[in-house]
Protein backbone atom coordinates (compact mmCIF):
# COMPACT_ATOMS: atom_id res chain seq x y z
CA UNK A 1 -15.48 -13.30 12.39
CA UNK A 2 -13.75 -10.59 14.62
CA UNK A 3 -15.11 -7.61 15.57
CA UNK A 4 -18.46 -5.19 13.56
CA UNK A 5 -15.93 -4.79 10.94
CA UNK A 6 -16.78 -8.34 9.08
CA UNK A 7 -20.55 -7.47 9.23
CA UNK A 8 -19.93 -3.73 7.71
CA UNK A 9 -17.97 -5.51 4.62
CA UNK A 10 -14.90 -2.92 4.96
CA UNK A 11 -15.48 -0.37 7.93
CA UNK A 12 -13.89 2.97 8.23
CA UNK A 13 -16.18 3.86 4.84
CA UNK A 14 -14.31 1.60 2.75
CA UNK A 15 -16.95 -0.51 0.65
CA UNK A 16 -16.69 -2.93 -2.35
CA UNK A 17 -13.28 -1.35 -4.14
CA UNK A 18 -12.01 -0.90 -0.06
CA UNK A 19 -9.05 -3.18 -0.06
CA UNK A 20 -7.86 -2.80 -3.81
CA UNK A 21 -5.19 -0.24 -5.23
CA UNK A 22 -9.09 1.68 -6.71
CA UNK A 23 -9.58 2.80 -3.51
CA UNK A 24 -7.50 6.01 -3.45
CA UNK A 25 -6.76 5.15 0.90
CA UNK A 26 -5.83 1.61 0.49
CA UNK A 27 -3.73 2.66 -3.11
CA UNK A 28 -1.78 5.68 -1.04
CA UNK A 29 -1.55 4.68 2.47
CA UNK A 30 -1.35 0.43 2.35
CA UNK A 31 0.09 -0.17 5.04
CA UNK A 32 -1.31 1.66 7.40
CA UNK A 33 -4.51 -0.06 5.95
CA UNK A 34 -3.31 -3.58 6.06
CA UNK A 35 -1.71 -2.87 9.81
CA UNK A 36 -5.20 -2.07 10.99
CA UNK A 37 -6.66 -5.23 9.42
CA UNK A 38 -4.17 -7.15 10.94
CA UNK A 39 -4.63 -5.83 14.51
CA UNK A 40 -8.47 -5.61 14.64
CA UNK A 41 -9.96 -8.18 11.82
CA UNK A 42 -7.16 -10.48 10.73
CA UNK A 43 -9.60 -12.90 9.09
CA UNK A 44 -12.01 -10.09 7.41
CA UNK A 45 -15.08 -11.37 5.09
CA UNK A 46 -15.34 -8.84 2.46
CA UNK A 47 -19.12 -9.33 1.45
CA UNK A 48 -19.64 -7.14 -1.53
CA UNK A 49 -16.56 -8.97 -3.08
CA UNK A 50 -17.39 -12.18 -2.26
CA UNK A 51 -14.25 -13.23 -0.52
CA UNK A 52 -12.38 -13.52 2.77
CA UNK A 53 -8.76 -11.34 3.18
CA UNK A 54 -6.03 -12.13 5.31
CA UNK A 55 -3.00 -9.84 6.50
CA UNK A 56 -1.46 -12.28 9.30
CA UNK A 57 2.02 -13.92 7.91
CA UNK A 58 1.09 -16.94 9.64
CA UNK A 59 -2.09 -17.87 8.35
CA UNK A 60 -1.00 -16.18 4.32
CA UNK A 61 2.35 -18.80 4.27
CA UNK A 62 -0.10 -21.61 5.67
CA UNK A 63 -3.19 -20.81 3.16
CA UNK A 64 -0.44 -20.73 0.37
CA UNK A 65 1.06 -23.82 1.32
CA UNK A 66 -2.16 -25.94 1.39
CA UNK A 67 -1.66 -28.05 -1.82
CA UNK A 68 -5.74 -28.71 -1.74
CA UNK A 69 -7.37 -25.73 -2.18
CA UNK A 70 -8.24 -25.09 -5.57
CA UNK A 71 -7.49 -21.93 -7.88
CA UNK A 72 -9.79 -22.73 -10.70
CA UNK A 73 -12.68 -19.86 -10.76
CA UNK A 74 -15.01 -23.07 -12.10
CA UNK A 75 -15.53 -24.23 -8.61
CA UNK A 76 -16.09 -21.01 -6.50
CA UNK A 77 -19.45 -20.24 -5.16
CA UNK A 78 -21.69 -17.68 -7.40
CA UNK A 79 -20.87 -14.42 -5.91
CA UNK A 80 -16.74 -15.09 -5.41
CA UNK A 81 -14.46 -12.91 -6.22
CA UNK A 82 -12.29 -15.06 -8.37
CA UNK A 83 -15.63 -15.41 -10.93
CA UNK A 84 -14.91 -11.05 -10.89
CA UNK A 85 -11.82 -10.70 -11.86
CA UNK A 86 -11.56 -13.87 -14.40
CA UNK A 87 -14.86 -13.09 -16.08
CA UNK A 88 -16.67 -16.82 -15.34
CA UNK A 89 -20.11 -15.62 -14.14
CA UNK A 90 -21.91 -18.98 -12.76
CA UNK A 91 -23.87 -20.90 -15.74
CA UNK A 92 -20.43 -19.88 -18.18
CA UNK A 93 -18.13 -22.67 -17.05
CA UNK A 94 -18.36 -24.80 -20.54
CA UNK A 95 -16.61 -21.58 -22.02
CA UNK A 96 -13.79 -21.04 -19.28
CA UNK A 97 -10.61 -22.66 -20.29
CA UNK A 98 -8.10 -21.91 -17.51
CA UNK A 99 -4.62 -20.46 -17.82
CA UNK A 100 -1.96 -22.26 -16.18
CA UNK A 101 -2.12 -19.87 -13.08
CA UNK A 102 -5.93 -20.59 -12.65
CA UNK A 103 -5.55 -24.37 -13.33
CA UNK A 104 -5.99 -27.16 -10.83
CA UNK A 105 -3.78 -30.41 -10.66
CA UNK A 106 -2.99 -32.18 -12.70
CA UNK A 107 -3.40 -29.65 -15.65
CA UNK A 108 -1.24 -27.13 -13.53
CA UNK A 109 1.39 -29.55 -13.14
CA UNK A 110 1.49 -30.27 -16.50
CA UNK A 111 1.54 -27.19 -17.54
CA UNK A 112 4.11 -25.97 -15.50
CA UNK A 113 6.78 -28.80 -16.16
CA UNK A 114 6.52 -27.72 -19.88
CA UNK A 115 7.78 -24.23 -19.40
CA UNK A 116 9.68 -25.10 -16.24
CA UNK A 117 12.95 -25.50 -17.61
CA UNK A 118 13.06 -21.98 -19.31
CA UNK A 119 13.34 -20.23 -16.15
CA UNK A 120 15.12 -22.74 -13.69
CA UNK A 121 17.85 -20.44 -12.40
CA UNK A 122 20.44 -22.37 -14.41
CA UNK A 123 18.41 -21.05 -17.77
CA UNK A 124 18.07 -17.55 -16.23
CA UNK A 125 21.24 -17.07 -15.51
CA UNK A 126 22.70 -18.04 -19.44
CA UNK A 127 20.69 -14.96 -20.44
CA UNK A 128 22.76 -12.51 -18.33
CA UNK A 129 24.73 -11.23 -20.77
CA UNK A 130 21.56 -9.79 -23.25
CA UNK A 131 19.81 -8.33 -20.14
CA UNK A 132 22.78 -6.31 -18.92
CA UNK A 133 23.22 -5.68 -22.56
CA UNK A 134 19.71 -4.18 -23.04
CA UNK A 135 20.04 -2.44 -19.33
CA UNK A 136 23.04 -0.47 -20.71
CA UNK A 137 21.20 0.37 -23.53
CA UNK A 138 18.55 1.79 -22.54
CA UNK A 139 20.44 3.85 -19.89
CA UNK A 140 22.54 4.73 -22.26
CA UNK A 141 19.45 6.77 -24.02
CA UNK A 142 18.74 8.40 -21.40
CA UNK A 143 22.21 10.15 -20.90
CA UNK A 144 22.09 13.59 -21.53
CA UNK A 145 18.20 14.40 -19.58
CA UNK A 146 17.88 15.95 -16.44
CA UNK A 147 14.89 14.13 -15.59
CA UNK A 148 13.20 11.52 -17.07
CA UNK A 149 10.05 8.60 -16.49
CA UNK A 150 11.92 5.96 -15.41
CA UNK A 151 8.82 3.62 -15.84
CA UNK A 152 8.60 4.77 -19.48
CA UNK A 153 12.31 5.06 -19.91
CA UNK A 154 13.44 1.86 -18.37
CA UNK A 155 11.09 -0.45 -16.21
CA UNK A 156 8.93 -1.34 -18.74
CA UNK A 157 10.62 -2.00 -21.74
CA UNK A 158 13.87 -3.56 -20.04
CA UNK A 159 11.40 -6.68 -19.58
CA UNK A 160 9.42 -6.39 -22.71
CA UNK A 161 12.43 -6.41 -24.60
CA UNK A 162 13.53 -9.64 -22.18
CA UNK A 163 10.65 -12.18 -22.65
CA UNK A 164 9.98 -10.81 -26.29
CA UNK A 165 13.62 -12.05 -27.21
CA UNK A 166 13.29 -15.58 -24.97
CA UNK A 167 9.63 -15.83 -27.29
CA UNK A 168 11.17 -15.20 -30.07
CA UNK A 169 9.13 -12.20 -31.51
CA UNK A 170 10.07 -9.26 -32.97
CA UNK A 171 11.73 -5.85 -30.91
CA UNK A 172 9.78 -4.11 -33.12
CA UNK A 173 6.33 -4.90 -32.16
CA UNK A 174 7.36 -4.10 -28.28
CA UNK A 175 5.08 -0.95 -28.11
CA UNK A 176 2.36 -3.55 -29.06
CA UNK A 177 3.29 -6.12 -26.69
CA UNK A 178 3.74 -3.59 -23.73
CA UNK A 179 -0.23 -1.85 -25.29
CA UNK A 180 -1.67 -5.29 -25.13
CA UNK A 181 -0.02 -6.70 -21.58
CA UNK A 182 -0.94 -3.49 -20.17
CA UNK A 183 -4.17 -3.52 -21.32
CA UNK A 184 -4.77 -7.61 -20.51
CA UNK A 185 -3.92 -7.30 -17.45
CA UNK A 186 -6.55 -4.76 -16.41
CA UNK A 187 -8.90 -7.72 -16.19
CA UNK A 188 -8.11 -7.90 -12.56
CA UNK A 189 -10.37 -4.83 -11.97
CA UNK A 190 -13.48 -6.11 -10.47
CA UNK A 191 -15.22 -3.13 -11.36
CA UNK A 192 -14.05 -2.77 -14.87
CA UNK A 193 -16.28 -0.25 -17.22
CA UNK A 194 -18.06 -2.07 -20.61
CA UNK A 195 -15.27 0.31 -22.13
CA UNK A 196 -12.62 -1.06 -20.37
CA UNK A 197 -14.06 -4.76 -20.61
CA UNK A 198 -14.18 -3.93 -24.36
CA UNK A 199 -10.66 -2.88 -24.64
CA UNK A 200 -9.39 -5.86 -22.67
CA UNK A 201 -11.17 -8.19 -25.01
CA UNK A 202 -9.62 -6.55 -28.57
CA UNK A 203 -5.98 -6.15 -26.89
CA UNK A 204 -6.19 -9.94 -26.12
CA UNK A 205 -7.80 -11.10 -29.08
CA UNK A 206 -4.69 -9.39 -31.32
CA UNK A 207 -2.41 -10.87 -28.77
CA UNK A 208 -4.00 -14.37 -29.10
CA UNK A 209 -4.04 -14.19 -32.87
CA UNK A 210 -0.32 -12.69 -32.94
CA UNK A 211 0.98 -15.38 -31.16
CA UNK A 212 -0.96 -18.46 -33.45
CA UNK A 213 0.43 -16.71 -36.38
CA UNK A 214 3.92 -17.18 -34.47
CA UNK A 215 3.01 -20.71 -33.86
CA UNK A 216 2.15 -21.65 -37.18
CA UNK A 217 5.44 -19.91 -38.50
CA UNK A 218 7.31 -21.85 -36.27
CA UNK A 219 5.75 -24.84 -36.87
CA UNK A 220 7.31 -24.67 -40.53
CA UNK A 221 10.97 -23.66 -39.29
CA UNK A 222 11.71 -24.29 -35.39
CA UNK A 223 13.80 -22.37 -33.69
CA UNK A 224 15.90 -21.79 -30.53
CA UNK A 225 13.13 -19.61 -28.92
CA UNK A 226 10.41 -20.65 -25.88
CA UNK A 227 7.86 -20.84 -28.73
CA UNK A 228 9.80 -23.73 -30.35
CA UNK A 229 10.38 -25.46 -26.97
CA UNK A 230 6.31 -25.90 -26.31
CA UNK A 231 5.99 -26.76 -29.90
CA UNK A 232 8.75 -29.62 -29.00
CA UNK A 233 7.33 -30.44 -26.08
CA UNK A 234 3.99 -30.99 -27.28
CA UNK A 235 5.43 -33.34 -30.49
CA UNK A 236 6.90 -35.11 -28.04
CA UNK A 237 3.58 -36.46 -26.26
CA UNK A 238 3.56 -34.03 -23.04
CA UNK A 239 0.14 -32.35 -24.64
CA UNK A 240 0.65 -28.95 -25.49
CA UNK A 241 -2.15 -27.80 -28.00
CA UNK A 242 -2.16 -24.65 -29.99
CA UNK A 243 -4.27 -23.08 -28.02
CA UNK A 244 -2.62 -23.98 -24.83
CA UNK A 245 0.64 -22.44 -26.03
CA UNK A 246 -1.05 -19.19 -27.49
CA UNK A 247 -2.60 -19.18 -23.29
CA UNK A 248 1.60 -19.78 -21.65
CA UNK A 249 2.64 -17.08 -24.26
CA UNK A 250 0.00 -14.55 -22.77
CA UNK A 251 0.17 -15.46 -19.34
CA UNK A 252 4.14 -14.92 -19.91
CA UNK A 253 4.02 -11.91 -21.99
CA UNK A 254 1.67 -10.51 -19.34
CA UNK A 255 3.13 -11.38 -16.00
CA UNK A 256 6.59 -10.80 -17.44
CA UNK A 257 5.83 -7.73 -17.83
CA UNK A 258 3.62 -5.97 -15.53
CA UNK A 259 5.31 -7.40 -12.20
CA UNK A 260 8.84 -6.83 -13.75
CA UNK A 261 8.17 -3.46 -14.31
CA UNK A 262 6.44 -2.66 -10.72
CA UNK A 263 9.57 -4.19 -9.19
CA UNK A 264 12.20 -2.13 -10.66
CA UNK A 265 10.17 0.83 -9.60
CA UNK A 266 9.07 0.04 -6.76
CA UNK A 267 12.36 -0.94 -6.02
CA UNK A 268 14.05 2.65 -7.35
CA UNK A 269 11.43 4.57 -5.48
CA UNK A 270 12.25 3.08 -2.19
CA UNK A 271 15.86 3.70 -2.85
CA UNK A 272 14.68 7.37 -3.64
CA UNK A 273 12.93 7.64 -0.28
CA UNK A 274 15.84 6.48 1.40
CA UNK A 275 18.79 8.01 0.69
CA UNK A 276 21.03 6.48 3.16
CA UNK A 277 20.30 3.24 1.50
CA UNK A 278 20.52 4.40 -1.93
CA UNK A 279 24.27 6.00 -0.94
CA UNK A 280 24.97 1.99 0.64
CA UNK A 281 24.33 0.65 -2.15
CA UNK A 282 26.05 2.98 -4.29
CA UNK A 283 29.13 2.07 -2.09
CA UNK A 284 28.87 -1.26 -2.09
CA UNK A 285 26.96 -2.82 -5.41
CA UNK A 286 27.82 -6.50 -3.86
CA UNK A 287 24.95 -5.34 -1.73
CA UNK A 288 22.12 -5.80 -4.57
CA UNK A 289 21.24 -9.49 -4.23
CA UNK A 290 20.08 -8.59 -0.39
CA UNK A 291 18.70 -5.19 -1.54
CA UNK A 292 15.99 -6.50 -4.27
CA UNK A 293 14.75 -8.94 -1.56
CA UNK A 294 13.81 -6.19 0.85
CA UNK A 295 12.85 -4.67 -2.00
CA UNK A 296 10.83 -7.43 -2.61
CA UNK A 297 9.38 -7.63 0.83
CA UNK A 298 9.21 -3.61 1.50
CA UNK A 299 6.87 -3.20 -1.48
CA UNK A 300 5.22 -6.02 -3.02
CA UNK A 301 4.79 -5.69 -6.71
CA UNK A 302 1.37 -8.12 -6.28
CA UNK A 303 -0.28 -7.28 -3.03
CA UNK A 304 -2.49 -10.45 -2.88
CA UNK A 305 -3.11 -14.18 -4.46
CA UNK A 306 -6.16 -16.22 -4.39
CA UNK A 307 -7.43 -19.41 -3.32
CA UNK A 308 -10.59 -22.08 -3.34
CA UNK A 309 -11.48 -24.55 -0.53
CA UNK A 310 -13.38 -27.17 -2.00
CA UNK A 311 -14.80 -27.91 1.79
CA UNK A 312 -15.60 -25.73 4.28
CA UNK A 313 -11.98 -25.01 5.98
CA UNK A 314 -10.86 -22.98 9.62
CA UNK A 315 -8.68 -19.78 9.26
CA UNK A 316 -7.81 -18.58 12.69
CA UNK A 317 -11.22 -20.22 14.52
CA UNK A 318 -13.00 -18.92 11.44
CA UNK A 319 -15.39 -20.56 9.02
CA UNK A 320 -14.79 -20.63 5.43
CA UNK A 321 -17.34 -21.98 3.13
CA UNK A 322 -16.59 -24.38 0.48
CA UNK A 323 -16.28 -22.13 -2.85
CA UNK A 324 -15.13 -18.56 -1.06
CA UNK A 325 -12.65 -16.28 -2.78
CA UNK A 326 -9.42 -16.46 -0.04
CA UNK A 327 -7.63 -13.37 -0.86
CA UNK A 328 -4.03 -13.83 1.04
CA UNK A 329 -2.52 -10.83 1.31
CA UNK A 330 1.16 -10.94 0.34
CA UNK A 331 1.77 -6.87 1.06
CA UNK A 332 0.42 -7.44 4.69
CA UNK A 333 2.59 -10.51 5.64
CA UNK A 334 5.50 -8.88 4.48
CA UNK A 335 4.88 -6.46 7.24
CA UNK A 336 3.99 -8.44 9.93
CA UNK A 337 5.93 -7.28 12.86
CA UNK A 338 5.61 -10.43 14.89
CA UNK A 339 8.24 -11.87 11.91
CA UNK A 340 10.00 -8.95 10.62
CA UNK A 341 11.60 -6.46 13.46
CA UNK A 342 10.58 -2.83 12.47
CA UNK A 343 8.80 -4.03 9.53
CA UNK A 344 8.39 -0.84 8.11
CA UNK A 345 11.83 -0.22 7.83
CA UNK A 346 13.48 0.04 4.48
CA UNK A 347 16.61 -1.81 5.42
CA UNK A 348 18.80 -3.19 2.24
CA UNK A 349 21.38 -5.06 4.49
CA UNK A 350 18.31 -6.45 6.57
CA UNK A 351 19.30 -9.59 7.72
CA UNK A 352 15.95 -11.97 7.33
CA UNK A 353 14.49 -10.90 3.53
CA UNK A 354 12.52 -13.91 3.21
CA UNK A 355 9.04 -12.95 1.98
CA UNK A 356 5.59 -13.95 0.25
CA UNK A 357 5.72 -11.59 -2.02
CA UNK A 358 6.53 -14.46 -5.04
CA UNK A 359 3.48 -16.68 -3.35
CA UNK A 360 4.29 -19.93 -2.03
CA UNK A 361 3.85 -23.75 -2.43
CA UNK A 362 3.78 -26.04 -5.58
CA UNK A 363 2.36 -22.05 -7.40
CA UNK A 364 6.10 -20.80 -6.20
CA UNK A 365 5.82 -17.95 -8.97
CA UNK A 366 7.32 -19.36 -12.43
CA UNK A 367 9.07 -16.55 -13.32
CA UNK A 368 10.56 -15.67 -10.08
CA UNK A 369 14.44 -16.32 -11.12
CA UNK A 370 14.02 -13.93 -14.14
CA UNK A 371 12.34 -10.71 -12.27
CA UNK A 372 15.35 -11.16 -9.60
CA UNK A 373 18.14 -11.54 -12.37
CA UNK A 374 16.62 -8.55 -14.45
CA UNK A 375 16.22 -6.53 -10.91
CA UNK A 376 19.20 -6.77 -9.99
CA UNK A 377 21.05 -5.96 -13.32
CA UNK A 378 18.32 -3.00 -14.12
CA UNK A 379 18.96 -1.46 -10.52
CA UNK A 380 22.91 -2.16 -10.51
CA UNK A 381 23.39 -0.15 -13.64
CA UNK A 382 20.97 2.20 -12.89
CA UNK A 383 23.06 3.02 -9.46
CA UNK A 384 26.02 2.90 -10.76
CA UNK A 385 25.21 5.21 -13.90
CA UNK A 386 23.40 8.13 -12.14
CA UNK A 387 24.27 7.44 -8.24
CA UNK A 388 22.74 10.89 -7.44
CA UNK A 389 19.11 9.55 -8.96
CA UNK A 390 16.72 11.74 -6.83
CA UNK A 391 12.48 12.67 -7.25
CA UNK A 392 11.58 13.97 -9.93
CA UNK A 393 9.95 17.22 -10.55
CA UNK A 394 6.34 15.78 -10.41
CA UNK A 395 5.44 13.16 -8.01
CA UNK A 396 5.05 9.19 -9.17
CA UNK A 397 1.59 7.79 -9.46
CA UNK A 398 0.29 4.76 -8.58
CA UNK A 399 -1.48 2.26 -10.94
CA UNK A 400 -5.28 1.52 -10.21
CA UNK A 401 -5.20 -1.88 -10.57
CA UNK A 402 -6.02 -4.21 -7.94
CA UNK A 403 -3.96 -7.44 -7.10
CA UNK A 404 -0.74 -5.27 -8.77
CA UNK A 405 1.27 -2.58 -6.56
CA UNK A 406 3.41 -0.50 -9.22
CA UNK A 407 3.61 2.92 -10.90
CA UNK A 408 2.17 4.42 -14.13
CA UNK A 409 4.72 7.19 -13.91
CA UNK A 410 7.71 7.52 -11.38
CA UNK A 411 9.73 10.84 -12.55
CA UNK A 412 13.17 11.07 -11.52
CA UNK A 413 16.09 13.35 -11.39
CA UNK A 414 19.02 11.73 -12.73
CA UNK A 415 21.61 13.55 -11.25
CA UNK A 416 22.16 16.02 -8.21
């Protein structure tokens, strides 16, 4: 490893929480935390979480890329990170049954094909109409304020409302789904209380048992909905059981959500911070394609993704034992100046927006079509409706939640 700082675990005084949004440094000033990783200990071994973290673009697209490492927290060494955040302490693996984003092949490519179709951009784009319908109305209720929380107000329930409709569950139990996604996805906290661990166990057990209820419903009267679809797809001999459908509903419920959200603010707070941009785009709405990919790339709403070796691999003439935690982080290669000029740049008419920040390889992020079809309408309208959107009266702030870049709160002014 390079350099004292792979011995310290950290350095600078960072320990086990150092390179997660709980650390109040990493959370406020990431980049500036990722740049120095990159320059001095590219390839860092964070001992006290079990895992190795990269920042160089180069060796994040590669590690990404590499269809045999494994994902599945079953086969990573005792003291891994991946066995933290997914709950699988070593000697528990009879009880673990994996989602489909911590499944290995085959199951992940089964998995995958069976909800595929839902959110090919083909699909997405049918449901254009009923997110820029939703969009309007929810701006529309916030006419009239001076200020509002545009996370509360807008971010998060434009894509509640959007993947509770494509389910097929009711609008009105969106405060529910929103409480239990929110609270699910806190699981990612490596360092979770027995409160919180608590909490994350009763907001996913009603979730689980909302959605078999759904499935049994449906399996009396099918529908048009993504619940019916698995249901179909599992008559049909591709091997869906219940219990595998009530897992896609959660993972999509969850990650629908929670990333969704994070982009659209994200992507209004940079706009905020730059008000050139923000008066482009104002100007020119054609612009908004190019503008939620730098949006994308600029600020990340996950800042990392994991992977497994199942042998001892190389990253950048360093050793990486069979069974490690690789954390690749996304937020870092994103702002890798030797591929993006002036990385730190907010630049909406930036000419190269490619970027990591929807992972890579055959685990391409599902959903991926959907969070840039809803970005684009959410931050269109939004634009267009209050062009002189400005900070608020308090200042936004940041969710503690590692692997996840977003806001709990982002106040806004709506107009000048």
């Amino acid at each position: 490893m390079a350099g004292q700082k792979a011995e310290a675990g950290g350095g600078q005084g960072r320990t086990g929480i150092g390179l997660t949004a709980l650390d109040e440094e990493y959370r406020e000033d990431l980049y500036r935390v990722l740049d120095e990783m990159r320059a001095t200990d590219p390839v860092h071994r964070d001992r006290e979480l079990g895992r190795v973290f990269l920042t160089r673009h180069d060796d994040v697209r590669a590690v990404l890329r590499d269809k045999g490492l494994h994902v599945d927290p079953r086969h990573a060494l005792p003291d891994s990170y991946v066995r933290l955040i997914t709950g699988v302490p070593a000697g528990s693996e009879d009880q673990f049954s994996p989602s489909m984003i911590f499944a290995d092949e085959p199951d992940h490519k089964r998995l995958r094909g069976l909800v595929s179709q839902a959110f090919n951009p083909r699909a997405v784009e049918t449901m254009r109409p009923r997110i820029e319908a939703i969009a309007a109305e929810l701006l529309d209720a916030m006419e009239g304020r001076d200020e509002t929380d545009l996370i509360a107000a807008f971010a998060a329930p434009l894509p509640t409302m959007v993947i509770a409709e494509m389910l097929g569950v009711p609008l009105d139990r969106r405060d529910d789904f929103k409480r239990w996604s929110d609270d699910v996805v806190l699981g990612f906290d490596p360092v979770a209380s027995a409160e919180t661990k608590s909490r994350i166990q009763a907001s996913g057990e009603a979730m689980r048992q909302f959605f078999r209820d759904m499935i049994a419903a449906r399996r009396k009267a099918l529908g048009t909905d993504l619940i019916s679809d698995l249901i179909r797809a599992e008559e049909e001999g591709k091997g869906l059981d219940n219990e595998e459908i009530v897992s896609m509903c959660t993972l999509l419920l969850t990650a629908g959500n929670v990333t969704t959200t994070d982009l659209i603010g994200n992507g209004v707070n940079a706009l905020i911070e730059h008000p050139a941009e923000l008066a482009k785009l104002a100007a020119n709405p054609a612009l908004i394609g190019n503008a939620i990919e730098e949006m994308l790339r600029y600020d990340s709403p996950v800042t990392d993704s994991g992977r497994l070796p199942h042998q001892e691999i190389v990253i950048g003439g360093c050793p990486v034992e069979a069974g490690r935690s690789i954390s690749t982080s996304l937020a870092a290669a994103n702002h890798d100046p030797a591929v993006y000029p002036d990385p730190h740049k907010f630049d909406i008419e930036r000419a190269d927006t490619h970027h990591q920040s929807f992972g890579g390889g055959t685990r391409m992020c599902l959903g991926a079509p959907l969070a840039r079809l809803e970005a684009q309408i959410a931050i269109a309208q939004l634009v267009a409706r209050f062009p002189g959107i400005g900070r608020g009266s308090k200042p936004g702030k940041r969710r503690h939640l590692p692997s996840f870049r977003g806001f709990e709160t982002l106040p806004v002014r709506l107009r000048q």
